[in-house]
C-alpha atoms as a PDB file:
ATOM      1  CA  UNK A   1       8.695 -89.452  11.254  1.00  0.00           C
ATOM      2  CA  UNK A   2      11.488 -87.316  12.426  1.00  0.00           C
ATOM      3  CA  UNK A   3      10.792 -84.011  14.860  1.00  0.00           C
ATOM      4  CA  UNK A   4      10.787 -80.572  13.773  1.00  0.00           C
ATOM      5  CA  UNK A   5      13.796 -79.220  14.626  1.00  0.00           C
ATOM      6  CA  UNK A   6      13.204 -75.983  17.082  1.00  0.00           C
ATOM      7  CA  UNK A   7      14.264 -72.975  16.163  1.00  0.00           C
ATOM      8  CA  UNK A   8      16.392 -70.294  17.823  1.00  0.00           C
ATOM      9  CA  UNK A   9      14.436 -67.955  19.960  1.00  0.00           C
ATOM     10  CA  UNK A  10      15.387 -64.714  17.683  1.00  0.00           C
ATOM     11  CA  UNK A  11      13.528 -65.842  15.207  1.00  0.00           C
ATOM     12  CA  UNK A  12      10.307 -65.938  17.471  1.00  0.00           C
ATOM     13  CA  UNK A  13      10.716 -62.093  18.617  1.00  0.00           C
ATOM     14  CA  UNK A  14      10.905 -61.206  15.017  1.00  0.00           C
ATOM     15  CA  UNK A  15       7.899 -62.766  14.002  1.00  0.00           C
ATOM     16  CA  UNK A  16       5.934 -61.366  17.124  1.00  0.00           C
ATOM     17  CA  UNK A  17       7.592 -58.455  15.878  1.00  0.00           C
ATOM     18  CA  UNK A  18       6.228 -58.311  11.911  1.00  0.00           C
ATOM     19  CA  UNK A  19       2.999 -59.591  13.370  1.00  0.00           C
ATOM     20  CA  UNK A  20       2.425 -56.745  16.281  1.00  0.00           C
ATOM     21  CA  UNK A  21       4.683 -53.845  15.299  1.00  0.00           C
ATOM     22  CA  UNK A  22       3.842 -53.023  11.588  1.00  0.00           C
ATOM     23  CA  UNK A  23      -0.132 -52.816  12.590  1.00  0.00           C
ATOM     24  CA  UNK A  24       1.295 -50.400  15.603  1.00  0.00           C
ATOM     25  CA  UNK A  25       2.961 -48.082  12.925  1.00  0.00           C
ATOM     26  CA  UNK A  26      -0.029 -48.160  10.106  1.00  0.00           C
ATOM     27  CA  UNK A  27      -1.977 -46.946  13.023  1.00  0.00           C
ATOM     28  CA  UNK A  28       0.234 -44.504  14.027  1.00  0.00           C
ATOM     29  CA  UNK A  29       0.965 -43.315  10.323  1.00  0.00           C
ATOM     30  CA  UNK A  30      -2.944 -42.952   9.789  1.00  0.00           C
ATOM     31  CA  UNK A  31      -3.283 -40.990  13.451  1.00  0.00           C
ATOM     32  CA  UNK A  32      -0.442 -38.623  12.638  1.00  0.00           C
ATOM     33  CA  UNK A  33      -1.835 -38.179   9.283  1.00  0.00           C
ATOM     34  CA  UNK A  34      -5.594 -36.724  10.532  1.00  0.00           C
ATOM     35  CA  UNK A  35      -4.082 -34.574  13.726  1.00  0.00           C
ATOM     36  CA  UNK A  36      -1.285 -33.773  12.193  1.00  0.00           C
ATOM     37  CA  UNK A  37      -3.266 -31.819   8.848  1.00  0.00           C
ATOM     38  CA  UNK A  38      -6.274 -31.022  10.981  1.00  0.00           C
ATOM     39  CA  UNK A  39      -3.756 -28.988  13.156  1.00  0.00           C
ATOM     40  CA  UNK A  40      -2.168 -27.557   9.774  1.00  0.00           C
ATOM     41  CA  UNK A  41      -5.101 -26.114   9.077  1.00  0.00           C
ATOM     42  CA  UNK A  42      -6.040 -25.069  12.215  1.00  0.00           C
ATOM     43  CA  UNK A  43      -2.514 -22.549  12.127  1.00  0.00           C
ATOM     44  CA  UNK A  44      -3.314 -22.047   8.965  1.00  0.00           C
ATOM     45  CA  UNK A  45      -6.740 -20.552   9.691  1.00  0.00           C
ATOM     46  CA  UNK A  46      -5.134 -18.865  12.884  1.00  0.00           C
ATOM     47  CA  UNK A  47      -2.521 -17.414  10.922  1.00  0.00           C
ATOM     48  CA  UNK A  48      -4.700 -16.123   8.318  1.00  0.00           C
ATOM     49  CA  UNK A  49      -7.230 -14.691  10.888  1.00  0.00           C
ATOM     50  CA  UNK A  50      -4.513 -12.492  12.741  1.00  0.00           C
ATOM     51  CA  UNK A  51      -2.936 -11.435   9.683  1.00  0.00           C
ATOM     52  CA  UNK A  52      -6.347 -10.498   8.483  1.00  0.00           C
ATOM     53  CA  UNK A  53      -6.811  -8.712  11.906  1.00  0.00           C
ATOM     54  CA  UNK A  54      -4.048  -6.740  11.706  1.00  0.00           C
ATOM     55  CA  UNK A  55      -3.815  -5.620   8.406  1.00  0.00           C
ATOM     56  CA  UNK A  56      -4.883  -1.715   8.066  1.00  0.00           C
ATOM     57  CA  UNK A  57      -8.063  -0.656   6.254  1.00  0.00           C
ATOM     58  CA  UNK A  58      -7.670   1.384   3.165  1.00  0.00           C
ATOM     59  CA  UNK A  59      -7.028   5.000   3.694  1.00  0.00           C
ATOM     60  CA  UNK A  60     -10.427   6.750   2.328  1.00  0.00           C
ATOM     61  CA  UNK A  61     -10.914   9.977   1.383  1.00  0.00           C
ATOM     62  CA  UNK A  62     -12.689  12.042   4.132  1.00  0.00           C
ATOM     63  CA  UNK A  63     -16.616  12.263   2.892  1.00  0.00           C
ATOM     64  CA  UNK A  64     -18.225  12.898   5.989  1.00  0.00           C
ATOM     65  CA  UNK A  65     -20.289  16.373   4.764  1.00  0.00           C
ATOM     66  CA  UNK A  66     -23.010  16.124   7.933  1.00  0.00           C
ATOM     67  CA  UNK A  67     -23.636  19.448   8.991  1.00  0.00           C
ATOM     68  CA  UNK A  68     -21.924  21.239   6.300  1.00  0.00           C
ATOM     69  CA  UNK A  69     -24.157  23.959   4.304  1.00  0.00           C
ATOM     70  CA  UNK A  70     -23.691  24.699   0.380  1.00  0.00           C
ATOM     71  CA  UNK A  71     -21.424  27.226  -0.260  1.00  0.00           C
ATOM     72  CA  UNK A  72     -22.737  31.047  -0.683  1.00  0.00           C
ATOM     73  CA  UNK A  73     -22.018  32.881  -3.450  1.00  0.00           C
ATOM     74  CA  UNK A  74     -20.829  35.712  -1.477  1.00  0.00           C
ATOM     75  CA  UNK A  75     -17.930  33.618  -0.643  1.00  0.00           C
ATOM     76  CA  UNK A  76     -17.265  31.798  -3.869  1.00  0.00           C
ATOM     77  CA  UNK A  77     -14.797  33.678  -5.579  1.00  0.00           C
ATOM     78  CA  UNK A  78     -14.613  31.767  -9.374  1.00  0.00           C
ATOM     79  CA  UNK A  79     -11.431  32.303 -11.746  1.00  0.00           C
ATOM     80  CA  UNK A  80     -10.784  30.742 -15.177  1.00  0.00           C
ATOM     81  CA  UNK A  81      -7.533  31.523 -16.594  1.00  0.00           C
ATOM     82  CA  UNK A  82      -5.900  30.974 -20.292  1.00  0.00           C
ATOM     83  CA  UNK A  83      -2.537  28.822 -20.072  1.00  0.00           C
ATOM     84  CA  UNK A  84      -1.432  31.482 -23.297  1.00  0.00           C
ATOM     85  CA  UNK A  85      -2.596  34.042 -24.813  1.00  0.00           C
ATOM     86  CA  UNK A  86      -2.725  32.590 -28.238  1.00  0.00           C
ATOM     87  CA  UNK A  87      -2.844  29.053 -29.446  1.00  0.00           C
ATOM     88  CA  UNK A  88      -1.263  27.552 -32.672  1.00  0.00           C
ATOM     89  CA  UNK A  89      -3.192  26.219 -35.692  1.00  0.00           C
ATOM     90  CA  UNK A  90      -4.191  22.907 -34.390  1.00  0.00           C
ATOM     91  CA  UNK A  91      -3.355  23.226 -30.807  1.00  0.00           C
ATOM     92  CA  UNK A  92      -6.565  22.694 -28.106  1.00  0.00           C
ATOM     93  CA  UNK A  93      -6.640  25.693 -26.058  1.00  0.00           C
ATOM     94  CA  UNK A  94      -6.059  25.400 -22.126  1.00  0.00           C
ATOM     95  CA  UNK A  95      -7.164  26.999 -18.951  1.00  0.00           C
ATOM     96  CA  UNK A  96      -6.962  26.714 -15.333  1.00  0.00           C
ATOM     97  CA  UNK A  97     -10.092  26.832 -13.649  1.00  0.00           C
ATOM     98  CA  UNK A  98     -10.436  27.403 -10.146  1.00  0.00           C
ATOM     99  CA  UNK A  99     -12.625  27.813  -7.253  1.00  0.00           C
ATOM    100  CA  UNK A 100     -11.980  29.413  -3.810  1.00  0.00           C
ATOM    101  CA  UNK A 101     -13.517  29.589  -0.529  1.00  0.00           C
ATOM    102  CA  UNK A 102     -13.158  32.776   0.736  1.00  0.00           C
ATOM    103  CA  UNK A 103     -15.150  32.189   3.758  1.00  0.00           C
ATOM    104  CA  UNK A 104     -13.896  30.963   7.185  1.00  0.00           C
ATOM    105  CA  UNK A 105     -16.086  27.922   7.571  1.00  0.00           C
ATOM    106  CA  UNK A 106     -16.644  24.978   5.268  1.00  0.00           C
ATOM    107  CA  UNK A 107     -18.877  24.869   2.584  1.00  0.00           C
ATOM    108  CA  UNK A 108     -19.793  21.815  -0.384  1.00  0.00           C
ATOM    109  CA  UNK A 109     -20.531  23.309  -4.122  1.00  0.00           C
ATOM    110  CA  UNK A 110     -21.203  21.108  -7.376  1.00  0.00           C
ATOM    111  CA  UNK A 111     -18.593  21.740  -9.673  1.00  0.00           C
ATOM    112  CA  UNK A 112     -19.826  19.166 -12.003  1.00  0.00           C
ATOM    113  CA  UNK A 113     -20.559  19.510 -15.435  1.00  0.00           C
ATOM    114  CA  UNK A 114     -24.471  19.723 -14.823  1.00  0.00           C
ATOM    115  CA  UNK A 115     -23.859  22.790 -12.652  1.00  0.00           C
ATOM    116  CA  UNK A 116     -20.709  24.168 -13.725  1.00  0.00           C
ATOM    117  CA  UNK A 117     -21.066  26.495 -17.232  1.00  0.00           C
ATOM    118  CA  UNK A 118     -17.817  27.002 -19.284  1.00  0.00           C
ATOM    119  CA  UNK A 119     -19.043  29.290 -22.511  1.00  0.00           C
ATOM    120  CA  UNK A 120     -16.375  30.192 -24.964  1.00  0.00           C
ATOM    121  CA  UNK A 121     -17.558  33.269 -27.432  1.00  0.00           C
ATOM    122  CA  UNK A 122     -16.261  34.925 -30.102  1.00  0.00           C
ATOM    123  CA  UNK A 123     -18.324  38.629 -30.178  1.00  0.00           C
ATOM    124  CA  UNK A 124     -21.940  37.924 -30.257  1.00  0.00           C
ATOM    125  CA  UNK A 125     -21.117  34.384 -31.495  1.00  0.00           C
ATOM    126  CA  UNK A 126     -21.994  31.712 -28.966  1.00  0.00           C
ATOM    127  CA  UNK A 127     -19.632  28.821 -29.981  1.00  0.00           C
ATOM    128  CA  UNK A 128     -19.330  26.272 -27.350  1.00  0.00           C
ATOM    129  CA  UNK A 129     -20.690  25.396 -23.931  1.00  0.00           C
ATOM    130  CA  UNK A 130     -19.758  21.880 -22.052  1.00  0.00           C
ATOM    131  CA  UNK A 131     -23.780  21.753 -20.698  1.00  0.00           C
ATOM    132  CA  UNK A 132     -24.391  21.084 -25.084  1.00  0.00           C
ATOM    133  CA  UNK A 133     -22.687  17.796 -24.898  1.00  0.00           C
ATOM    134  CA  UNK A 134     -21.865  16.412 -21.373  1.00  0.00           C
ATOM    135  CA  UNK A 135     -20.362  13.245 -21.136  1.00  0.00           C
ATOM    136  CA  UNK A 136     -22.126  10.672 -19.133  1.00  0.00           C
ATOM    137  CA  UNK A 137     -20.375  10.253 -15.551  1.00  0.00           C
ATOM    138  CA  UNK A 138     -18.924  13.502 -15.072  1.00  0.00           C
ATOM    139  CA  UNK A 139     -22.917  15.104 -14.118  1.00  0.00           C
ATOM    140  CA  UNK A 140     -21.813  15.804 -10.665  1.00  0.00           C
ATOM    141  CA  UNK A 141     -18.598  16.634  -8.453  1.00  0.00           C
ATOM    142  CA  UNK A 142     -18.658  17.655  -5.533  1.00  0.00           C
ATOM    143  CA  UNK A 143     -16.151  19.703  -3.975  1.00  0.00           C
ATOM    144  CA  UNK A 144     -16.187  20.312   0.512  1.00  0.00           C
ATOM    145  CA  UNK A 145     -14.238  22.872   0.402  1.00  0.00           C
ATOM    146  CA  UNK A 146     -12.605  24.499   3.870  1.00  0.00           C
ATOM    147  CA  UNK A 147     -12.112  28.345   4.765  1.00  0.00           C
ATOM    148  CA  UNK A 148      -9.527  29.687   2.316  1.00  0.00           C
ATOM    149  CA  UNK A 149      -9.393  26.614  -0.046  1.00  0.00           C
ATOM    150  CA  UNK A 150      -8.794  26.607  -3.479  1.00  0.00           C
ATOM    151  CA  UNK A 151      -9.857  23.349  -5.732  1.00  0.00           C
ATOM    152  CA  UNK A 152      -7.918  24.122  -9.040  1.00  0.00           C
ATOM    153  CA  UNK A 153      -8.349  21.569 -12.071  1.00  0.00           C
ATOM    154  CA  UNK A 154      -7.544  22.035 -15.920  1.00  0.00           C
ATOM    155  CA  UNK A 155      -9.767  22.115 -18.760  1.00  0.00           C
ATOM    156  CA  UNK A 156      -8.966  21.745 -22.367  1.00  0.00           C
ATOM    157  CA  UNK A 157     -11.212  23.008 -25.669  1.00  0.00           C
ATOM    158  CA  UNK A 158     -10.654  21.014 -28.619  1.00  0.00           C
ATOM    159  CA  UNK A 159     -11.689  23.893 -30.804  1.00  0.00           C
ATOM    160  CA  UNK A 160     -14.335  22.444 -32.050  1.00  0.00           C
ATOM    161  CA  UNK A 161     -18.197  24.322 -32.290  1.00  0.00           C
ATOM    162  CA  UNK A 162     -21.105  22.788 -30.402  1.00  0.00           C
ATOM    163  CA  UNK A 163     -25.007  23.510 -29.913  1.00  0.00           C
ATOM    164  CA  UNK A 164     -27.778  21.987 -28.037  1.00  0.00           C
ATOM    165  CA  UNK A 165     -28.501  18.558 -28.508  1.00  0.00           C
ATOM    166  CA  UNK A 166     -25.085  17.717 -29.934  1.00  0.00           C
ATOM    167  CA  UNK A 167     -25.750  18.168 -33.337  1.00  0.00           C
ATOM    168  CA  UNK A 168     -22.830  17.037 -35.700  1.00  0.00           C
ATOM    169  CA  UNK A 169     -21.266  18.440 -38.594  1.00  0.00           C
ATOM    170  CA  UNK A 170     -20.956  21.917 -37.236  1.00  0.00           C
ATOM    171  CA  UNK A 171     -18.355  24.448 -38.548  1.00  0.00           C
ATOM    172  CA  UNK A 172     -15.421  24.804 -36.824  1.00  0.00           C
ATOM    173  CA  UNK A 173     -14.557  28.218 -35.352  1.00  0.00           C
ATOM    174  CA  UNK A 174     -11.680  30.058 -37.355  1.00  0.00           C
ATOM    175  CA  UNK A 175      -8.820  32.212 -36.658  1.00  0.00           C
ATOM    176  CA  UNK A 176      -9.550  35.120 -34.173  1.00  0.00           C
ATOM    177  CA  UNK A 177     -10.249  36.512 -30.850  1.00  0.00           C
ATOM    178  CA  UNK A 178     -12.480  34.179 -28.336  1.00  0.00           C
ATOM    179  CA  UNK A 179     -13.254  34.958 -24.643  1.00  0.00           C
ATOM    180  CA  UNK A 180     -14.405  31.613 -21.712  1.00  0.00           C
ATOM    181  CA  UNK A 181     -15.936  32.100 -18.772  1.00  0.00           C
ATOM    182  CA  UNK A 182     -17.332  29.989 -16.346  1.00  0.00           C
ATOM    183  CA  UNK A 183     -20.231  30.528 -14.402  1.00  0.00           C
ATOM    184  CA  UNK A 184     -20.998  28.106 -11.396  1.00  0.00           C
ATOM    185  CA  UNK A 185     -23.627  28.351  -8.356  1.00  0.00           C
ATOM    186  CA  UNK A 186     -24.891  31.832  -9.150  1.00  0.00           C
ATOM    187  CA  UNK A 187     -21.338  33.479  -9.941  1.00  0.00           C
ATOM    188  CA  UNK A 188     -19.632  34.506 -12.839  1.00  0.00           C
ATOM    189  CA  UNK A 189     -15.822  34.421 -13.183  1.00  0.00           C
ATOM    190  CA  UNK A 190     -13.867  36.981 -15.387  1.00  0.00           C
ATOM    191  CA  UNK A 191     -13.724  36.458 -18.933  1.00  0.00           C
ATOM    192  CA  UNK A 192     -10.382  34.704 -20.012  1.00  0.00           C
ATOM    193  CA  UNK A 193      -9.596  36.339 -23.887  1.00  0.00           C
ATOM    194  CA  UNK A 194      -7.090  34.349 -25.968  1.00  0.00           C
ATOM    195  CA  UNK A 195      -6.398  33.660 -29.457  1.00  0.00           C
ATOM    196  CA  UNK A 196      -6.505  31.274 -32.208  1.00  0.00           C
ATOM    197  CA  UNK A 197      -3.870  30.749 -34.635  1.00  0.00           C
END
């Protein structure tokens, strides 16, 4: 039986090699794997946490109203103005309504459409108010209004008739002379006259 021959002594470090180092580098694959995400996600959360810290709030709209009394009617001045003096066949007719402050101080009104009155006549004939028919959502508004402020908004009649109760079918108002006015916490504004064409 002949010996084995011997081999050459690189062959022997690259065994212990295969048999120690690939074990050594699964391990360290596996380690780098978990601390390596773990502190991902730890930056990650960081990151999102300052960024969340420093991003501003939303600007709001100031509704702080402590202290602040409802507004007179001595210093409500009211004003409801035609956009033309006569509309065209088929044309809504449009106003500017407004509401000042003529005091020096602060004051809050409801210019919704529960308090607010907007009455458009023609001679003794009552032909539309918005309290008939008010549309759900638009009940209340309030206004804080400071010394000297004016809240102006527009308002548009589809010339159409209404009563109380919203009851359909009504006639529609014809050609002629009508006169709005708006009447809100205890005052009256002028009458606005215009015309239908």
């Amino acid at each position: 039986m002949s010996e084995s021959r011997r081999l050459p002594a690189r062959v022997y470090w690259v065994r212990r090699f295969v048999v120690l180092g690939i074990p050594l580098i699964i391990i360290a694959v596996v380690v780098w794997l978990f601390v390596g995400r773990d502190s991902g996600e730890d930056s990650a959360a960081q990151d999102s946490t300052s960024s969340a810290a420093v991003e501003p709030e939303p600007s709001q709209t100031p509704t702080d109203t402590d202290g602040v009394t409802d507004c007179a009617p001595a210093v409500l001045a009211l004003a409801m103005t035609a956009d033309a003096t006569s509309f065209a066949p088929g044309v809504s007719a449009t106003f500017t309504v407004a509401v000042t402050n003529t005091g020096e101080q602060p004051c809050l009104v409801d210019a919704g459409e529960a308090q607010r009155e907007i009455v458009i006549t023609s001679g003794s004939d009552r032909v539309w108010s918005n309290r008939d028919c008010i549309v759900p959502g638009t009940e209340t508004r309030t206004l804080l209004l400071a010394g000297g402020q004016t809240d102006t908004t527009p308002f548009a009649w589809n010339r159409i008739r209404s009563a109380e109760g919203c009851p359909p079918d009504l006639p529609v108002p014809g050609v002629g002379t009508y006169s709005a006015q708006l009447n809100l916490a205890g005052v009256s504004a002028p009458p606005s006259v215009f015309g239908l064409g």
